[in-house]
N, C-alpha and C. Protein backbone atom coordinates (compact mmCIF):
# COMPACT_ATOMS: atom_id res chain seq x y z
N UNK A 1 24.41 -35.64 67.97
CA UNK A 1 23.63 -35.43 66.76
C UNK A 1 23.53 -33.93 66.40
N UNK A 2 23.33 -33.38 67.73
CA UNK A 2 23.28 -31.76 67.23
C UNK A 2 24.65 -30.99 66.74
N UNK A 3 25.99 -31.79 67.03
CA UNK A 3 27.06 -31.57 66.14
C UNK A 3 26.67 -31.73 65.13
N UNK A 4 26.62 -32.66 64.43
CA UNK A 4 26.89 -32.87 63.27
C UNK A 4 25.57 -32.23 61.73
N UNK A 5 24.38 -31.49 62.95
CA UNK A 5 23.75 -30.82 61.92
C UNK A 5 24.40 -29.30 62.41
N UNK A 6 24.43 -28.99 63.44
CA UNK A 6 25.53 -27.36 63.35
C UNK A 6 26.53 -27.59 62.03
N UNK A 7 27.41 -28.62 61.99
CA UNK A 7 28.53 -28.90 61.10
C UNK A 7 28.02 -28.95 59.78
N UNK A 8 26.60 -29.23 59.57
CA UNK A 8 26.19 -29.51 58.26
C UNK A 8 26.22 -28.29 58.38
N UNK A 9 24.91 -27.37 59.06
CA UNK A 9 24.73 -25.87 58.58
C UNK A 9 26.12 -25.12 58.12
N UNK A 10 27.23 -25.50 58.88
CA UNK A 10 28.47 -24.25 58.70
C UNK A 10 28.69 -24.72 57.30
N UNK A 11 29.16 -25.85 56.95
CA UNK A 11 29.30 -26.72 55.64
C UNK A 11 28.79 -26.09 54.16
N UNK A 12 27.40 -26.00 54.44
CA UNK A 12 26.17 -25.81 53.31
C UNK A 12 26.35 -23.76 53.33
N UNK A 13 26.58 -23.34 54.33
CA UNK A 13 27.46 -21.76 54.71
C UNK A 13 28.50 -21.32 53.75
N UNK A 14 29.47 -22.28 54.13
CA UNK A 14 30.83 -22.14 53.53
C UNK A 14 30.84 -22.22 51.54
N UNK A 15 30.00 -23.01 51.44
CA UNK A 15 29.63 -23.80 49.78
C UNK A 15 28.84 -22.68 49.15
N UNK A 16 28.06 -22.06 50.01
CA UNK A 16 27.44 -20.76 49.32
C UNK A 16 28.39 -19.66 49.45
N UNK A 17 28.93 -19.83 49.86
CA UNK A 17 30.10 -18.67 50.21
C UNK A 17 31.21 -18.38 49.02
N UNK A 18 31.67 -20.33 48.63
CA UNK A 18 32.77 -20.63 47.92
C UNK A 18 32.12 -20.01 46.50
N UNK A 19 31.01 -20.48 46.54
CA UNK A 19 30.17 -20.42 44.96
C UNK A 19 29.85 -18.85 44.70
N UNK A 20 29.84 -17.81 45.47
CA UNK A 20 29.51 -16.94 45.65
C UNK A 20 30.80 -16.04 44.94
N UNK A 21 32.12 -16.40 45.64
CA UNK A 21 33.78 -16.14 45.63
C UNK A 21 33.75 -16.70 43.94
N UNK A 22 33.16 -17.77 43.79
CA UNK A 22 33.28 -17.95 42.36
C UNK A 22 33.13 -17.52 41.19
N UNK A 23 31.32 -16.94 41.60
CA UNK A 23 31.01 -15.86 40.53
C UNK A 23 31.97 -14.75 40.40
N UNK A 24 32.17 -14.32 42.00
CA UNK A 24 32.51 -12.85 41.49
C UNK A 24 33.89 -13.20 40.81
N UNK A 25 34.98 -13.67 40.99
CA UNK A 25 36.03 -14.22 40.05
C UNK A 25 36.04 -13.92 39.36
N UNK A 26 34.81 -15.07 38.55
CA UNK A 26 34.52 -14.40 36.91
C UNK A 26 34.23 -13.55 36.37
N UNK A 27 33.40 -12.63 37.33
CA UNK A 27 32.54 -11.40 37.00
C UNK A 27 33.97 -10.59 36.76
N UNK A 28 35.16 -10.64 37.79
CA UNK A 28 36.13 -9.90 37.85
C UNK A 28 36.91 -9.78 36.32
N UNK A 29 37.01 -11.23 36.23
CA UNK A 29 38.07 -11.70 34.98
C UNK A 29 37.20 -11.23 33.91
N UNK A 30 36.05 -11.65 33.45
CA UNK A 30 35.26 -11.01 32.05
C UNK A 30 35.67 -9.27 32.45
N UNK A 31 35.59 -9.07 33.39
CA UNK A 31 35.58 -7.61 33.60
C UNK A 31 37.50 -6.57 32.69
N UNK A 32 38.05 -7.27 33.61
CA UNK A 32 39.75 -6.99 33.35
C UNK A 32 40.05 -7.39 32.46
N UNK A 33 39.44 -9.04 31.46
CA UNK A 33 39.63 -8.99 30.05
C UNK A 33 38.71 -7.93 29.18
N UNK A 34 37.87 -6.95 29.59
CA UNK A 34 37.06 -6.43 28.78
C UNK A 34 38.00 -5.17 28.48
N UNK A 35 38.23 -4.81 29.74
CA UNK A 35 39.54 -3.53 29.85
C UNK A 35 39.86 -3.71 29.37
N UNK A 36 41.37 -4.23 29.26
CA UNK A 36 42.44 -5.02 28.38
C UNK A 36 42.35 -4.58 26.80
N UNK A 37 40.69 -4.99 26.75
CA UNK A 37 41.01 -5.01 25.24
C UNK A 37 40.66 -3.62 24.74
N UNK A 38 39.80 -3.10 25.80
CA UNK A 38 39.64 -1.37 25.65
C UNK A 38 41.21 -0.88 25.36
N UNK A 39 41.74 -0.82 26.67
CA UNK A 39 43.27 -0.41 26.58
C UNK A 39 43.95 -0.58 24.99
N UNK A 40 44.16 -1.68 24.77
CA UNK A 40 44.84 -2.26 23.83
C UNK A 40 44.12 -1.36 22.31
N UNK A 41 42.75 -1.38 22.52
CA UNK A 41 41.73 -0.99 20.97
C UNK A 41 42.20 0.54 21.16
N UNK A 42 42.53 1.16 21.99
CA UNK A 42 42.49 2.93 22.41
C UNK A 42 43.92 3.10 22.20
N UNK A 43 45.03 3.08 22.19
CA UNK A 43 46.22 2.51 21.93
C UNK A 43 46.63 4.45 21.84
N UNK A 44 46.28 4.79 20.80
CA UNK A 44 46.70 6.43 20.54
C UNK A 44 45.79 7.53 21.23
N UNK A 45 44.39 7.27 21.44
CA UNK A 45 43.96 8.04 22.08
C UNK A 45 44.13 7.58 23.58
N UNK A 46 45.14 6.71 24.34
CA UNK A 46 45.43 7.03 25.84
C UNK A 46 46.44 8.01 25.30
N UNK A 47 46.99 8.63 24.89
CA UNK A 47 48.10 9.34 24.94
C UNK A 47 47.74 10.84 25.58
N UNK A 48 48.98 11.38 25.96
CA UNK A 48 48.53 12.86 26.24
C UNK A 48 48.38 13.75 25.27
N UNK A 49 47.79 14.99 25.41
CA UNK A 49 48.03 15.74 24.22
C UNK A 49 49.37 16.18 24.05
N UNK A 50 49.92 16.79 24.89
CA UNK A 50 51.14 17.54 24.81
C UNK A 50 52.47 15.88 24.01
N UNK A 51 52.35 15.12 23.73
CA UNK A 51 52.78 13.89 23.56
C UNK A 51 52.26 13.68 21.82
N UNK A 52 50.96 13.73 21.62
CA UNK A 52 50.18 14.11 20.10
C UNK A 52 50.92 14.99 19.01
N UNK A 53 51.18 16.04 20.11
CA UNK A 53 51.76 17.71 19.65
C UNK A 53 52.62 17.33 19.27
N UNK A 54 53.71 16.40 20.12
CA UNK A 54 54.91 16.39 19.70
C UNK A 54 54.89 15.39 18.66
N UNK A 55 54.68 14.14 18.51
CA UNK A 55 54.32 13.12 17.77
C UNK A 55 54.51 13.98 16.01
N UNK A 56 53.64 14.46 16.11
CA UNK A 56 52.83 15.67 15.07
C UNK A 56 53.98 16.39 14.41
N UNK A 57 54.76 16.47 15.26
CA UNK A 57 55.47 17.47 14.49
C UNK A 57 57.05 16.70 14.03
């Protein structure tokens, strides 16, 4: 009997664990799609200057 509540505890462990791995996932992905679209919206100002200069002329 005392197996099978150790086994529960590791169980009910692991599920907070998984759910835990889950959030952060998302937290990750909203995160790297937020970039993305920074990157993408900034398009001319990532550039270098010396790159501007030349552009420019």
């Amino acid at each position: 009997m005392d197996d099978i509540i150790t086994l529960q505890g590791k169980l009910q462990l692991a599920n907070a664990e998984i759910e835990a791995l889950r959030k952060d996932k998302l937290r990750l992905t909203q995160e790297l799609a937020k970039v993305r679209g920074m990157l993408r919206a900034g398009g001319a100002d990532n550039m270098s200057t010396k790159l501007k200069d030349a552009l420019r002329e």
